[in-house]
Protein backbone atom coordinates (compact mmCIF):
# COMPACT_ATOMS: atom_id res chain seq x y z
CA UNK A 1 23.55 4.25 11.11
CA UNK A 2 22.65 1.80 8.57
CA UNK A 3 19.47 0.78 7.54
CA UNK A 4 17.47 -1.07 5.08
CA UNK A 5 13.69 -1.25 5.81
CA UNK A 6 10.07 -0.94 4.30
CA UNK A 7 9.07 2.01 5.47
CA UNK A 8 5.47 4.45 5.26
CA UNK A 9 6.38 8.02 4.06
CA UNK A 10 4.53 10.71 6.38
CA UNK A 11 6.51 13.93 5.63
CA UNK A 12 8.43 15.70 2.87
CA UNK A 13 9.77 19.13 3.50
CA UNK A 14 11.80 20.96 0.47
CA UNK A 15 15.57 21.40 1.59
CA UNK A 16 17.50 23.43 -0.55
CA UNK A 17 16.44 23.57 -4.75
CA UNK A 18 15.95 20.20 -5.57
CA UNK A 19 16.19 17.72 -2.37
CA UNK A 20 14.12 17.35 0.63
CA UNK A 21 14.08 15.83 4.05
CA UNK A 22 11.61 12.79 4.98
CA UNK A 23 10.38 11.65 7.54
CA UNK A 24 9.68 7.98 7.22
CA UNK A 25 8.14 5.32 9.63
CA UNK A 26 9.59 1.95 10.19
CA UNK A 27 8.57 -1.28 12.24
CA UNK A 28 12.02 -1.70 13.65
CA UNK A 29 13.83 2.02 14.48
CA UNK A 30 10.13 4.35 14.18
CA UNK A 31 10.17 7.64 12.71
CA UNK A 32 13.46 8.77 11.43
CA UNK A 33 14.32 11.92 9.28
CA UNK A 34 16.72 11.70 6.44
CA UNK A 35 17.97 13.74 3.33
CA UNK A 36 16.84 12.84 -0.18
CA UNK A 37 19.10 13.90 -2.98
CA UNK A 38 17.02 14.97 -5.87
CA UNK A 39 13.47 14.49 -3.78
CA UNK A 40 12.11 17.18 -5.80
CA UNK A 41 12.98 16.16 -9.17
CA UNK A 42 10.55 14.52 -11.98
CA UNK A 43 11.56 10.80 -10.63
CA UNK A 44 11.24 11.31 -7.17
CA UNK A 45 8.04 13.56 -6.87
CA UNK A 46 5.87 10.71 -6.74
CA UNK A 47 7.27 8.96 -4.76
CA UNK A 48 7.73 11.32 -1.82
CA UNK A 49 4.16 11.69 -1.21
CA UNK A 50 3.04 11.20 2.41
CA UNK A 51 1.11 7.25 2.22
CA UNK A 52 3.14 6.24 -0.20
CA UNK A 53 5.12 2.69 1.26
CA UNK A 54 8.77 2.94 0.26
CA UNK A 55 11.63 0.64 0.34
CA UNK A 56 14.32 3.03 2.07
CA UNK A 57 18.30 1.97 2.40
CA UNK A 58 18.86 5.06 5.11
CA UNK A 59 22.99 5.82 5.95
CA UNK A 60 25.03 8.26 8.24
CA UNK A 61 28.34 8.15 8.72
CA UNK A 62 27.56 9.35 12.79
CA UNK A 63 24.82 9.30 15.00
CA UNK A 64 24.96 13.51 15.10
CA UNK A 65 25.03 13.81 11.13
CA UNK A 66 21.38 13.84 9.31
CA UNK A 67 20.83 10.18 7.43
CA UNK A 68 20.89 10.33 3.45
CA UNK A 69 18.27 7.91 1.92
CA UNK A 70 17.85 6.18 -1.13
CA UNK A 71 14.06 5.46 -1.57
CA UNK A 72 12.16 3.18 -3.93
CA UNK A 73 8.58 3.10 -4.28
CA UNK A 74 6.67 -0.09 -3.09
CA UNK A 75 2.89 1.17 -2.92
CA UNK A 76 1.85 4.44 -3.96
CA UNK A 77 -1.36 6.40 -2.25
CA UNK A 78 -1.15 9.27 -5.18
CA UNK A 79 -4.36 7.48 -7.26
CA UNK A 80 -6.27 8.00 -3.97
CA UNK A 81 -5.05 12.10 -3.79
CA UNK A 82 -7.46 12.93 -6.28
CA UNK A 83 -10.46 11.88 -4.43
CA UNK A 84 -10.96 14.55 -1.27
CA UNK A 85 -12.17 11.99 2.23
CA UNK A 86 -9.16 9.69 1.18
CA UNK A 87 -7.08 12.68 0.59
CA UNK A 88 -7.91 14.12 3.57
CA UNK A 89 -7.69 11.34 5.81
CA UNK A 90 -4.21 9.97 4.52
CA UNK A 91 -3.08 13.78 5.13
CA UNK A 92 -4.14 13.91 8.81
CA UNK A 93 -3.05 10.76 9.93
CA UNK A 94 0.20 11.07 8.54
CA UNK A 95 0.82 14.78 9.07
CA UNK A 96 -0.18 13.25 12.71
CA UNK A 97 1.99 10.18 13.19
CA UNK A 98 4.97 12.39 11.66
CA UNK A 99 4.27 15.51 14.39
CA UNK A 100 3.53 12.84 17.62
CA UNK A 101 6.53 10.79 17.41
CA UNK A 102 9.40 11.05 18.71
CA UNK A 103 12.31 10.07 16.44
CA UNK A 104 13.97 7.15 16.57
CA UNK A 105 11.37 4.79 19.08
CA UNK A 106 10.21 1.55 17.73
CA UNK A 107 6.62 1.62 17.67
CA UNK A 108 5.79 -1.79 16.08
CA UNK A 109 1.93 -2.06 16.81
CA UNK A 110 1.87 2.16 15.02
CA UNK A 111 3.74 0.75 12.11
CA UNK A 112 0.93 -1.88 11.66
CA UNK A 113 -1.88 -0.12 12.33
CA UNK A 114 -1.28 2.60 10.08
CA UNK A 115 -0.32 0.60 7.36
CA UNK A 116 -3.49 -0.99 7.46
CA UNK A 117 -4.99 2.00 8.48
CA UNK A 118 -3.77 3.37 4.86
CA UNK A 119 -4.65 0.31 3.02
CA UNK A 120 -8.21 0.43 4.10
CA UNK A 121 -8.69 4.43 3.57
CA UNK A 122 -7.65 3.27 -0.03
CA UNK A 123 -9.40 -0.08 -0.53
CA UNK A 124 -12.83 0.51 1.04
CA UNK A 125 -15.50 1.46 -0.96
CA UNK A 126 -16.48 4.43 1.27
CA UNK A 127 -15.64 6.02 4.58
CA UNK A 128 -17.57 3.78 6.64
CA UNK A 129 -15.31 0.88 6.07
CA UNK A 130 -12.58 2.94 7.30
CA UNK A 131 -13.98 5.53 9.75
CA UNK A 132 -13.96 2.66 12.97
CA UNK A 133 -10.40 2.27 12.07
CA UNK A 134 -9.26 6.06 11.70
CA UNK A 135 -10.40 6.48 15.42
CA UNK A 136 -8.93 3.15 16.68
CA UNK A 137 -6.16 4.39 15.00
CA UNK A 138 -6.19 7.81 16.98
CA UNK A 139 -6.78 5.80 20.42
CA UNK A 140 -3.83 3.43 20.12
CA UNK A 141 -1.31 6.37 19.14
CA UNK A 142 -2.25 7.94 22.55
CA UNK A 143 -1.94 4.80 24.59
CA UNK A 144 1.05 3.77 22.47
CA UNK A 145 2.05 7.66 24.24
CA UNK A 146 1.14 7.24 27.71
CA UNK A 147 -2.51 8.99 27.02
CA UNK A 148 -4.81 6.31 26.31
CA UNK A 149 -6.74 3.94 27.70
CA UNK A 150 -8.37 0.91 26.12
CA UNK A 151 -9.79 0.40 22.98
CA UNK A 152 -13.65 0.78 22.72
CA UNK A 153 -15.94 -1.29 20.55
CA UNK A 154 -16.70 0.70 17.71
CA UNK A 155 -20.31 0.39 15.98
CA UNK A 156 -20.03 1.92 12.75
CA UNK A 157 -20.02 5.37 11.45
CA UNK A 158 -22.06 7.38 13.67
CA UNK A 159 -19.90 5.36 17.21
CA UNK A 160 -16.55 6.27 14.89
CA UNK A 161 -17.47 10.10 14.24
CA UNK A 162 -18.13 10.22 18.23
CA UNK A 163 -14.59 8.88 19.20
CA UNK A 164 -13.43 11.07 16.74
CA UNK A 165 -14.80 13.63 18.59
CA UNK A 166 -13.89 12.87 22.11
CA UNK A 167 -9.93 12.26 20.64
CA UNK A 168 -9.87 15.53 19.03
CA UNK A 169 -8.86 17.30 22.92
CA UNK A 170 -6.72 14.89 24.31
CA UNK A 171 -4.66 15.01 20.84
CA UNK A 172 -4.37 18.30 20.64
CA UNK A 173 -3.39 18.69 24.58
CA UNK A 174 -1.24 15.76 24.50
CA UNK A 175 -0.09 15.05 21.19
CA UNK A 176 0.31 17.92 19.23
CA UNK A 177 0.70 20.82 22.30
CA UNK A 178 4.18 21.57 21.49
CA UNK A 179 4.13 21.34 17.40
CA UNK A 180 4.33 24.94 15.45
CA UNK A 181 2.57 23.92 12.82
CA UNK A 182 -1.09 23.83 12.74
CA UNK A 183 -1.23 19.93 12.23
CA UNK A 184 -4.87 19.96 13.09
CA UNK A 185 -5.96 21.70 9.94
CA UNK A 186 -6.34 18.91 8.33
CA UNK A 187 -7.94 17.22 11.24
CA UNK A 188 -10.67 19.92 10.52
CA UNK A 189 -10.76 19.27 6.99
CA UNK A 190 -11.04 15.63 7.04
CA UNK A 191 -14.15 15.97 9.87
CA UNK A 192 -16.08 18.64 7.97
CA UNK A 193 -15.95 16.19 5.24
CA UNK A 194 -16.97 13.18 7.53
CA UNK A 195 -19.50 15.34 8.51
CA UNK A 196 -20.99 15.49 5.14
CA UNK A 197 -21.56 11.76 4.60
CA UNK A 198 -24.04 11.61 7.24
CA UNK A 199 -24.34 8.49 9.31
């Protein structure tokens, strides 16, 4: 395997003292996991933040071996992991995307909806402009899945905190059934904090 691809960073796991294993989105091969030398060192750190948009040049020497990857930061979401909604929101769908995907599909439309997804949770001047997105977001990852069906009009916050509501089963039964990690924790988080903004 050899690849060289933009690509949106939705996991980082420590692996050993100083390295860690990513798992990255891209347009053309989807999610694919891959060692990073030095991940966890005082260059790297920031950029091996889920959000962030990397430039990764991926390599294995077999199809069985886990891919090293060389990553370079293109657009970094760590301003935005100060403030708690963004925070919150670039943690679920990311900790989402990375636990619903299976590695290794191209999943084109994903890849461009959460990249503008990600842009708008950090560009918007508050969670209403990115709300209707965050639950078209959640919709098209189930029918992208085989769970979904089509894609409702959305009518600001209020219609958006609904659809969040209605997705939250079907994500959990379909999505997320067979992950060991309690991925919707931060699904919780983000709501509660939805929640607060009122509508």
């Amino acid at each position: 395997m050899h690849l060289s691809a933009p690509a949106i960073l939705l996991a980082a796991r420590p692996h050993g003292e100083t390295a860690v294993i990513a798992r990255m989105l891209t347009e053309e091969s989807g999610v694919v996991a891959a060692y990073v030398a030095g991940g966890r060192g005082r260059q790297l750190r920031p950029v091996v933040i889920p959000g962030n948009l990397v430039e990764a040049e991926i390599r294995s020497r077999s199809d069985s071996q886990l891919p090293f990857a060389r990553l370079e930061l293109s657009q970094s979401r760590g301003p935005w992991l100060s403030e708690p909604l963004p925070a919150s929101a670039i943690a679920w769908v990311c900790a989402l995307t990375a636990s619903a995907l299976p590695e290794r599909n191209p999943y084109p439309s994903l890849y461009a909806a959460l990249a503008a997804l990600l842009d708008a949770i950090c560009n918007a001047p508050s969670a209403r402009g990115w709300a209707p997105a965050l639950a078209s977001y959640e919709i098209l990852l189930l029918r992208e899945l085989g769970y979904g069906g089509e894609r409702p009009e959305i009518a600001g916050l209020g219609a958006a905190l609904e659809i969040l509501d209605r997705n939250e089963a079907q994500i959990a039964r379909y999505l997320l059934a067979d992950t060991r990690a309690d991925v919707l924790a931060a699904r919780t988080v983000l709501r509660q904090r939805l929640g607060r903004i009122g509508t």
